[in-house]
C-alpha atoms as a PDB file:
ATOM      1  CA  UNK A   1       0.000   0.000   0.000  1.00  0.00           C
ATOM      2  CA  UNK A   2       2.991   2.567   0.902  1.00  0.00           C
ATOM      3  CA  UNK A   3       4.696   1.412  -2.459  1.00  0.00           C
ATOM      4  CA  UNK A   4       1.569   2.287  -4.267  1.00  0.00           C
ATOM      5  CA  UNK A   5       0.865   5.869  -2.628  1.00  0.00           C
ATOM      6  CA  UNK A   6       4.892   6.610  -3.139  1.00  0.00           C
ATOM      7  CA  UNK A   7       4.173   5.372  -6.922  1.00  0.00           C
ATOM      8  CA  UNK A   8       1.352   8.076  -7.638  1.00  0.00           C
ATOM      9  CA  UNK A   9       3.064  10.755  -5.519  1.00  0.00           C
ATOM     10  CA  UNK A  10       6.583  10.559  -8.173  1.00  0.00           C
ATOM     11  CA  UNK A  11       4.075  10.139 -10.902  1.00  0.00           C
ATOM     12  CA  UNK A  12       2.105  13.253  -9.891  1.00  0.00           C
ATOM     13  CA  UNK A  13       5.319  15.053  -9.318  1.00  0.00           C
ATOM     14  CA  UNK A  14       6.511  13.868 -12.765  1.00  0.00           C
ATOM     15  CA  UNK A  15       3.507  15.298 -14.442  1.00  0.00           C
ATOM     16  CA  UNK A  16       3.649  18.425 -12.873  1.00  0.00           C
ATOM     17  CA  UNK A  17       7.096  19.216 -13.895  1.00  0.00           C
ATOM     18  CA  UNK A  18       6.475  17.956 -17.133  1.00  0.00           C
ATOM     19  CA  UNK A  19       3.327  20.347 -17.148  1.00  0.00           C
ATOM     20  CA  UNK A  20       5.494  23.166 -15.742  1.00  0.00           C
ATOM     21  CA  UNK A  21       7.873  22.430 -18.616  1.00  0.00           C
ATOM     22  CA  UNK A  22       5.217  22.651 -21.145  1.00  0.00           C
ATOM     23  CA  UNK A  23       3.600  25.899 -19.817  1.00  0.00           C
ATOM     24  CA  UNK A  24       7.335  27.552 -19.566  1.00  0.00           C
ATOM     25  CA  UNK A  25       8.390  26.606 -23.225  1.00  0.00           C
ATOM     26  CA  UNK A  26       5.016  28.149 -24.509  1.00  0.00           C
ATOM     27  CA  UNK A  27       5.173  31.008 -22.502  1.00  0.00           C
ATOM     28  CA  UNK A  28       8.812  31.377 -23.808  1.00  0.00           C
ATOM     29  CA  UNK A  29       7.385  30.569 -27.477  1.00  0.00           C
ATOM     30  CA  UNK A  30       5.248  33.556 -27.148  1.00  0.00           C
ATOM     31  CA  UNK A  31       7.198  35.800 -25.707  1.00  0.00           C
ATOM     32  CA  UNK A  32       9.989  35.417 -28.590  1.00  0.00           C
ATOM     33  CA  UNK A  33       7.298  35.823 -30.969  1.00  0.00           C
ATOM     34  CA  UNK A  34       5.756  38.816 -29.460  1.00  0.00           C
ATOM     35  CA  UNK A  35       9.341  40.521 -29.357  1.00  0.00           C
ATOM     36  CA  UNK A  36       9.786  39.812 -33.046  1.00  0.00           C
ATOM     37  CA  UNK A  37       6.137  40.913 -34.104  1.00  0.00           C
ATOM     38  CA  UNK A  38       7.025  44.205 -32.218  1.00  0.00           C
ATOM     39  CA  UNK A  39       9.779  44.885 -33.306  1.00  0.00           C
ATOM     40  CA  UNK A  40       9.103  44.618 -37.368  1.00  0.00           C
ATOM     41  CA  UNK A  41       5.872  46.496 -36.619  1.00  0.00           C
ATOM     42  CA  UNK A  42       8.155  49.453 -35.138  1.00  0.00           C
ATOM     43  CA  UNK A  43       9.736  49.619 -38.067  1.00  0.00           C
ATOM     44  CA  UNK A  44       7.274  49.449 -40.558  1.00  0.00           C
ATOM     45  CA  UNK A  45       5.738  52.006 -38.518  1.00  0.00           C
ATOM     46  CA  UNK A  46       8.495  54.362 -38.226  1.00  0.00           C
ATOM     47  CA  UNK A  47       9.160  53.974 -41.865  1.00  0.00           C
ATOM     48  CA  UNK A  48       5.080  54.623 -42.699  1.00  0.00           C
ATOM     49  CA  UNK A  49       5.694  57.958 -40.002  1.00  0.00           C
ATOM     50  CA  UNK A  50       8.409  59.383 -41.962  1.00  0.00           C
ATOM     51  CA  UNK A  51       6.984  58.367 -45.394  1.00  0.00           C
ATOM     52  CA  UNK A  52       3.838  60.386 -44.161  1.00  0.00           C
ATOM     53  CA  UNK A  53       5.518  63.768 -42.944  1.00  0.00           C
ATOM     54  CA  UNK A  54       7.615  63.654 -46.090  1.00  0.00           C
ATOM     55  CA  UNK A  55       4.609  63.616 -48.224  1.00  0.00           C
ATOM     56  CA  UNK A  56       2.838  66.266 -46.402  1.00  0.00           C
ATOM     57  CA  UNK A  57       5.982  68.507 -46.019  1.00  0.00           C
ATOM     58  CA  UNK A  58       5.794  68.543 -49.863  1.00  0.00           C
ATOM     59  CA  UNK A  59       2.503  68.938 -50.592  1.00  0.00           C
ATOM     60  CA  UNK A  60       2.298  71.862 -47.807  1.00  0.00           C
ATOM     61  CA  UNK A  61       5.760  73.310 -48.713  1.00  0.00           C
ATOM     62  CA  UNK A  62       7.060  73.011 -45.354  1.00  0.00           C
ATOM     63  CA  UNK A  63       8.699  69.251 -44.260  1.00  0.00           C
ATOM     64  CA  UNK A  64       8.020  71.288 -40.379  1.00  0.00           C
ATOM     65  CA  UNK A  65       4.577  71.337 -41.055  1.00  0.00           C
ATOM     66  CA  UNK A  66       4.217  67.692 -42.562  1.00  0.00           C
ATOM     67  CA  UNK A  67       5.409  66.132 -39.601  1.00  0.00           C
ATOM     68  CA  UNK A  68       3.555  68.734 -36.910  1.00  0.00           C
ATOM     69  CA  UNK A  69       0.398  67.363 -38.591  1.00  0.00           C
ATOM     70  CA  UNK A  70       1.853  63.210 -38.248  1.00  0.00           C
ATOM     71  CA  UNK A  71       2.522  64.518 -34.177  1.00  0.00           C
ATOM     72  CA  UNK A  72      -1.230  65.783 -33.901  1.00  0.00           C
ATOM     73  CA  UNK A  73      -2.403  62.606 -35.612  1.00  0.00           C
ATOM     74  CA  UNK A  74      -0.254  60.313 -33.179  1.00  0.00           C
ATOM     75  CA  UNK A  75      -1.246  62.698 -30.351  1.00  0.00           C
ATOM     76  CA  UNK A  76      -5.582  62.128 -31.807  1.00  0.00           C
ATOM     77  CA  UNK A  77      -4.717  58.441 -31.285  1.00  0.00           C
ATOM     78  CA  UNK A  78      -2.859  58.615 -27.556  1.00  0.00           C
ATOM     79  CA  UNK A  79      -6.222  60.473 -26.435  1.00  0.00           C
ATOM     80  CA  UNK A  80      -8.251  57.866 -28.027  1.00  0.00           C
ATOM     81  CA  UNK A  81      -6.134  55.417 -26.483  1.00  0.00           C
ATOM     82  CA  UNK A  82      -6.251  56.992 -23.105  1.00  0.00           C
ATOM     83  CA  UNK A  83      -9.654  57.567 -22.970  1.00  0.00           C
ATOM     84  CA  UNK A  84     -11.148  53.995 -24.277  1.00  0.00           C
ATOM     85  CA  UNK A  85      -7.788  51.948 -22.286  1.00  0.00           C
ATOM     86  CA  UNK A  86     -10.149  49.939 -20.484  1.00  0.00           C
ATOM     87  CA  UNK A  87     -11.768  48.242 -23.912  1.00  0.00           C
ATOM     88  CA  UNK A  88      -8.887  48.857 -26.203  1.00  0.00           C
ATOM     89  CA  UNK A  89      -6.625  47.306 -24.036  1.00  0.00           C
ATOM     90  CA  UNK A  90      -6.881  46.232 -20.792  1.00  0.00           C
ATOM     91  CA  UNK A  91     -10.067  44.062 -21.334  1.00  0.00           C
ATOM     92  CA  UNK A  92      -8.858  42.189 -24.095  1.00  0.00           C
ATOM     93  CA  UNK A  93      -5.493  41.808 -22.328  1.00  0.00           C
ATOM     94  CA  UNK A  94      -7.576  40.113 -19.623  1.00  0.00           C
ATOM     95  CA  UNK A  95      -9.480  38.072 -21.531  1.00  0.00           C
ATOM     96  CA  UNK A  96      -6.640  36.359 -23.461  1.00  0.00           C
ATOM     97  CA  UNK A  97      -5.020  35.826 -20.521  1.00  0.00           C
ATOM     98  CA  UNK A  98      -7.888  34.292 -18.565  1.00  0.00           C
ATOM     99  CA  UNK A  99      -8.981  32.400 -21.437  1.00  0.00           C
ATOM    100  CA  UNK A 100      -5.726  30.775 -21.949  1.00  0.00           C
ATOM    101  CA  UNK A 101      -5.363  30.184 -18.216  1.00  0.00           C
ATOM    102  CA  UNK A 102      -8.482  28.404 -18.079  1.00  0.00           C
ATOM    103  CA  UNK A 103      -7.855  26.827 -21.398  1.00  0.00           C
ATOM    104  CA  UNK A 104      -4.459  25.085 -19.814  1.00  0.00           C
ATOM    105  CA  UNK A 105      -6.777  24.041 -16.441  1.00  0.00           C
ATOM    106  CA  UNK A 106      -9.063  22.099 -18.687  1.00  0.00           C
ATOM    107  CA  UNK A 107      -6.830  20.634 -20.913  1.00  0.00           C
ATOM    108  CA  UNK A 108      -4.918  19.439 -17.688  1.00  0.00           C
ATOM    109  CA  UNK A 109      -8.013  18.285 -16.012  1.00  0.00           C
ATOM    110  CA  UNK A 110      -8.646  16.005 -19.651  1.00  0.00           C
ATOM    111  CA  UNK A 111      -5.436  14.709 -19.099  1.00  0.00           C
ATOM    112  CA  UNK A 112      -5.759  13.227 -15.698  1.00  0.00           C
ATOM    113  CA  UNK A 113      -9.183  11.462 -16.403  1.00  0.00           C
END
């Protein structure tokens, strides 16, 4: 009877590092991709910033004025952003999170049945 209960404890132990393993390399897995999605869409939009107060600098004579008006634009969107945070951003952010959490719990709980 001891043998046995020793048995399942190692086994549960096994299959929680395992499951700690698993969790860790997809965390990891999305982080890495995150980073990389961030940092091309930096650059594209940097590039898409600078192509935009170009072309307004020429077509208002004045490359000062072309990227004033790409600032107000960027500062339009920061107020939008500020003022609708909590369902632009931090809602969604939740509910990923949560949904994946919960996600992982029942695919767990599968497992053990």
């Amino acid at each position: 009877m001891f043998e046995n209960i020793k048995e399942y404890i190692n086994l549960r132990l096994k299959h929680a590092r395992f499951s700690f393993a698993e969790r860790m390399a997809l965390t990891s897995a999305n982080f890495t991709a995150t980073i990389i999605f961030v940092a091309l869409f930096s650059l594209m939009f940097l590039f898409l910033s600078l192509g935009l107060g170009f072309y307004l600098g020429e077509k208002y004579n004045s490359f000062g004025t072309g990227f004033f008006i790409v600032g107000l634009i960027y500062l339009a969107v920061l107020l939008i952003l500020v003022i609708f945070k909590r369902f632009l951003i931090i809602n969604p952010i939740r509910n990923k999170v949560l949904f994946n959490f919960l996600n992982a719990k029942k695919n767990e709980e599968e497992v053990e049945q």
